[in-house]
C-alpha atoms as a PDB file:
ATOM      1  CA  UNK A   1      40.780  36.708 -24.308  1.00  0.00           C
ATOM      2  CA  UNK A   2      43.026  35.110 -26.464  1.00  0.00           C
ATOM      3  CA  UNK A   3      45.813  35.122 -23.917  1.00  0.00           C
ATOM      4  CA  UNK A   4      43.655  32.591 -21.710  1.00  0.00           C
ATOM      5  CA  UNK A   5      43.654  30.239 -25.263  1.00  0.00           C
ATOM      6  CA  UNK A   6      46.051  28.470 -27.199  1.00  0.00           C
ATOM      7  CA  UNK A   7      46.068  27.058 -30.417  1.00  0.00           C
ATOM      8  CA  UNK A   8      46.105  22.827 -30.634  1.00  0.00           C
ATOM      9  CA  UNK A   9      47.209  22.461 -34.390  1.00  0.00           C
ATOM     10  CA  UNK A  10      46.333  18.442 -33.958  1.00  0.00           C
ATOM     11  CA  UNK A  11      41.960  19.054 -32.937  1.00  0.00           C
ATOM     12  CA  UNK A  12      42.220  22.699 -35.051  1.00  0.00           C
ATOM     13  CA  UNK A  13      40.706  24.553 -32.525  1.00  0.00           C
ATOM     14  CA  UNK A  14      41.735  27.516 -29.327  1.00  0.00           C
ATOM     15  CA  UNK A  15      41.937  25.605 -26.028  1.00  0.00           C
ATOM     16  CA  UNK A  16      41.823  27.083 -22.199  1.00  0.00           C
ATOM     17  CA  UNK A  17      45.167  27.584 -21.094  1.00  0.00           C
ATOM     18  CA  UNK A  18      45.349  29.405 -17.536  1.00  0.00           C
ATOM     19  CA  UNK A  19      48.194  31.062 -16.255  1.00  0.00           C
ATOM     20  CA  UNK A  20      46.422  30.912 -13.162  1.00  0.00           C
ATOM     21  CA  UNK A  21      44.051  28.948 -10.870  1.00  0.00           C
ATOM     22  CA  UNK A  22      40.676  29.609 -11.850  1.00  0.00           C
ATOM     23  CA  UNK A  23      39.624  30.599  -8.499  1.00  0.00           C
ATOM     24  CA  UNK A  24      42.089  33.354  -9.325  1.00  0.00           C
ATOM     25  CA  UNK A  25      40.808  35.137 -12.256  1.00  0.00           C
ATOM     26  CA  UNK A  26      37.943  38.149 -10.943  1.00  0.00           C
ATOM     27  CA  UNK A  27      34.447  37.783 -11.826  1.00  0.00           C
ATOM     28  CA  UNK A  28      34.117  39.525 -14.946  1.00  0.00           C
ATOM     29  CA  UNK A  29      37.495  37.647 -16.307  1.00  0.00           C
ATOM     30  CA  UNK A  30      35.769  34.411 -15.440  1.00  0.00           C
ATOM     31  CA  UNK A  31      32.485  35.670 -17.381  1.00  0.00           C
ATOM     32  CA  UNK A  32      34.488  36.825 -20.338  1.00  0.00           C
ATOM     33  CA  UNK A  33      36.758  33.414 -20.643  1.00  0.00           C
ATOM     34  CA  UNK A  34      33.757  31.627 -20.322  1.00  0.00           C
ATOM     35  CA  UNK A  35      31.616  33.859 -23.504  1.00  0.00           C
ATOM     36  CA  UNK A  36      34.944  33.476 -25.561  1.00  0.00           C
ATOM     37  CA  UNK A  37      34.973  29.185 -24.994  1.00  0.00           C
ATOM     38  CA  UNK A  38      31.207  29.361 -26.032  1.00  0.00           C
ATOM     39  CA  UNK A  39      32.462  30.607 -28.943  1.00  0.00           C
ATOM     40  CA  UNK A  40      34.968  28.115 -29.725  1.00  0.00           C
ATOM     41  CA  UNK A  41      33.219  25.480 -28.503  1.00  0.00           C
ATOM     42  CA  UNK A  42      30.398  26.423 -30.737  1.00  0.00           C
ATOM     43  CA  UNK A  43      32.485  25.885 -33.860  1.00  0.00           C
ATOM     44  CA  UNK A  44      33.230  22.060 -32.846  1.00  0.00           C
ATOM     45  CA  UNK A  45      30.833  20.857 -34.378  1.00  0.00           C
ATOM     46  CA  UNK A  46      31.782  22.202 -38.321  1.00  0.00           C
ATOM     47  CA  UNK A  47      35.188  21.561 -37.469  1.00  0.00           C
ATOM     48  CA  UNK A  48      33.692  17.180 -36.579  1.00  0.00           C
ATOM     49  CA  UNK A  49      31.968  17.491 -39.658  1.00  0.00           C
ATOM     50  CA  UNK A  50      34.801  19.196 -42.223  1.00  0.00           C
ATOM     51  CA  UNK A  51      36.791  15.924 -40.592  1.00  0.00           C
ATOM     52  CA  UNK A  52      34.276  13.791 -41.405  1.00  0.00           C
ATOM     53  CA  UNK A  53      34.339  15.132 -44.452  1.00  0.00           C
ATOM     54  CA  UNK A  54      38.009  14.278 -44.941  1.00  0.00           C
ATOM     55  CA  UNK A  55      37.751  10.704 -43.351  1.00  0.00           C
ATOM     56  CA  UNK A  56      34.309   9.728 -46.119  1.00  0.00           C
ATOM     57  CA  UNK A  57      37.199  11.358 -49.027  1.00  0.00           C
ATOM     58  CA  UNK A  58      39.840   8.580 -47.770  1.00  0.00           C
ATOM     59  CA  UNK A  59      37.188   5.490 -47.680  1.00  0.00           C
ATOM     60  CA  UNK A  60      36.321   6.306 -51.256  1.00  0.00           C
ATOM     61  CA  UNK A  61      40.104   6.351 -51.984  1.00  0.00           C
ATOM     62  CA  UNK A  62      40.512   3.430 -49.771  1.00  0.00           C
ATOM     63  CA  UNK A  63      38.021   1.220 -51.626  1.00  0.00           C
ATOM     64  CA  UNK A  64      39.584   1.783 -54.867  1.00  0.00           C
ATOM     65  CA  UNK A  65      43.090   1.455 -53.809  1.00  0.00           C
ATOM     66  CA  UNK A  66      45.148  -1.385 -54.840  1.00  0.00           C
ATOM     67  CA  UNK A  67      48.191  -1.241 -53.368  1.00  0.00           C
ATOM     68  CA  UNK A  68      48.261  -2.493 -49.799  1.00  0.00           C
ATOM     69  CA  UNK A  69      50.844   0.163 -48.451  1.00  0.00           C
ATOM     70  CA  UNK A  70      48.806   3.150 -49.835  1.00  0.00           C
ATOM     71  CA  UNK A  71      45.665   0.998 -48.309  1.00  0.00           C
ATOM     72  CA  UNK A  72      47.656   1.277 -45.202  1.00  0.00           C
ATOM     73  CA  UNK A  73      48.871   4.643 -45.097  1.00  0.00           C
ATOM     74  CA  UNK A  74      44.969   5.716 -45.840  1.00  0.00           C
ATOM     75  CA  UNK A  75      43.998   3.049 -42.641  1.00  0.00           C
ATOM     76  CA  UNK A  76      46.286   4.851 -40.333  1.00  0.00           C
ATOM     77  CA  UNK A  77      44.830   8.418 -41.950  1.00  0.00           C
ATOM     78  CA  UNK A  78      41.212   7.754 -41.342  1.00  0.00           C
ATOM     79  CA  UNK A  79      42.061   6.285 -37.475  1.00  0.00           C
ATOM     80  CA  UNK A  80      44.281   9.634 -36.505  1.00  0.00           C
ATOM     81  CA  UNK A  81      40.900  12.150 -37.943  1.00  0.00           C
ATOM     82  CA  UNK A  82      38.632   9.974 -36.311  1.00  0.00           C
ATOM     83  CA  UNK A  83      40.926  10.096 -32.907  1.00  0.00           C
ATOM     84  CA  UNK A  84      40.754  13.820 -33.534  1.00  0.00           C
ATOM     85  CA  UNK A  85      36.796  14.025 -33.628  1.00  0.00           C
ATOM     86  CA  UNK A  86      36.292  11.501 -30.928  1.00  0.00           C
ATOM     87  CA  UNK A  87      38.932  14.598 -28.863  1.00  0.00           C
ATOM     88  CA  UNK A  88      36.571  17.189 -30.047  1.00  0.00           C
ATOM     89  CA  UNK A  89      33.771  15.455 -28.696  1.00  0.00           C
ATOM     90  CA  UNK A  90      35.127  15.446 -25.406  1.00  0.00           C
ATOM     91  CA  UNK A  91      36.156  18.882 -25.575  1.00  0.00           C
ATOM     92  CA  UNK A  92      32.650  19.742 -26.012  1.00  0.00           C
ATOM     93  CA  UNK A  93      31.142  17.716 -23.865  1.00  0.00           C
ATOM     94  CA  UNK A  94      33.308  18.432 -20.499  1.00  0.00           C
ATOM     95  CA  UNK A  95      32.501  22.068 -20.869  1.00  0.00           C
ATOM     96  CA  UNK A  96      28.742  21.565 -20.901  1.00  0.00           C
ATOM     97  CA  UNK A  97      28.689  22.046 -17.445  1.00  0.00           C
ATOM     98  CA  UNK A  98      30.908  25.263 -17.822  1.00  0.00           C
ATOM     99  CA  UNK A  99      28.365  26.798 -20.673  1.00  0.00           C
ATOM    100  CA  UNK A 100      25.760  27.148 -17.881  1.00  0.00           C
ATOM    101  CA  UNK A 101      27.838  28.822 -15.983  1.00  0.00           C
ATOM    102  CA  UNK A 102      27.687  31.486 -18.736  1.00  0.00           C
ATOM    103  CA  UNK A 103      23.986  31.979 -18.337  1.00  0.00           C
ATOM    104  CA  UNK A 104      24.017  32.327 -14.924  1.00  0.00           C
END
């Protein structure tokens, strides 16, 4: 299934990426692509909170930082993994509608 997936180094996770037109894929290719994203789209969630985890590291280190360039640099840090989570989100919301597909 991997073939139907690539890897988006910015969110961390596999994405869908069709060669063709869903509509083209058979039945059981559809059922498998959709019991792979579960998958995936199960592990969301630890991959929100290990950035979370990241983003509560670089408030600590912003609140003791004195030097407004560093202070900066951390700013800009914390708004790109919290850019990244709010993606995630998305990602697994949209396919909501897909996971019941799964079960039917």
């Amino acid at each position: 299934m991997k073939e139907h997936f690539s890897f988006d180094q910015r969110l961390g996770i596999l994405l869908p990426e069709f060669a063709l037109e869903w509509d083209q894929y058979n039945k059981q290719t559809q059922q498998e692509i959709l019991l792979y994203w579960e998958q995936i789209r199960g592990s969301i969630p630890d991959r929100m909170a290990e950035l979370e985890n990241i983003i509560n590291q670089k408030q600590a280190q912003l609140s003791n930082e004195s030097n407004f360039p560093r202070s900066c640099i951390l700013n800009n840090e914390i708004a790109e993994l919290a850019s990244i989570i709010n993606d995630l989100w998305i990602w697994y919301r949209t396919n909501q509608t897909i996971s019941a597909k799964v079960h039917q």
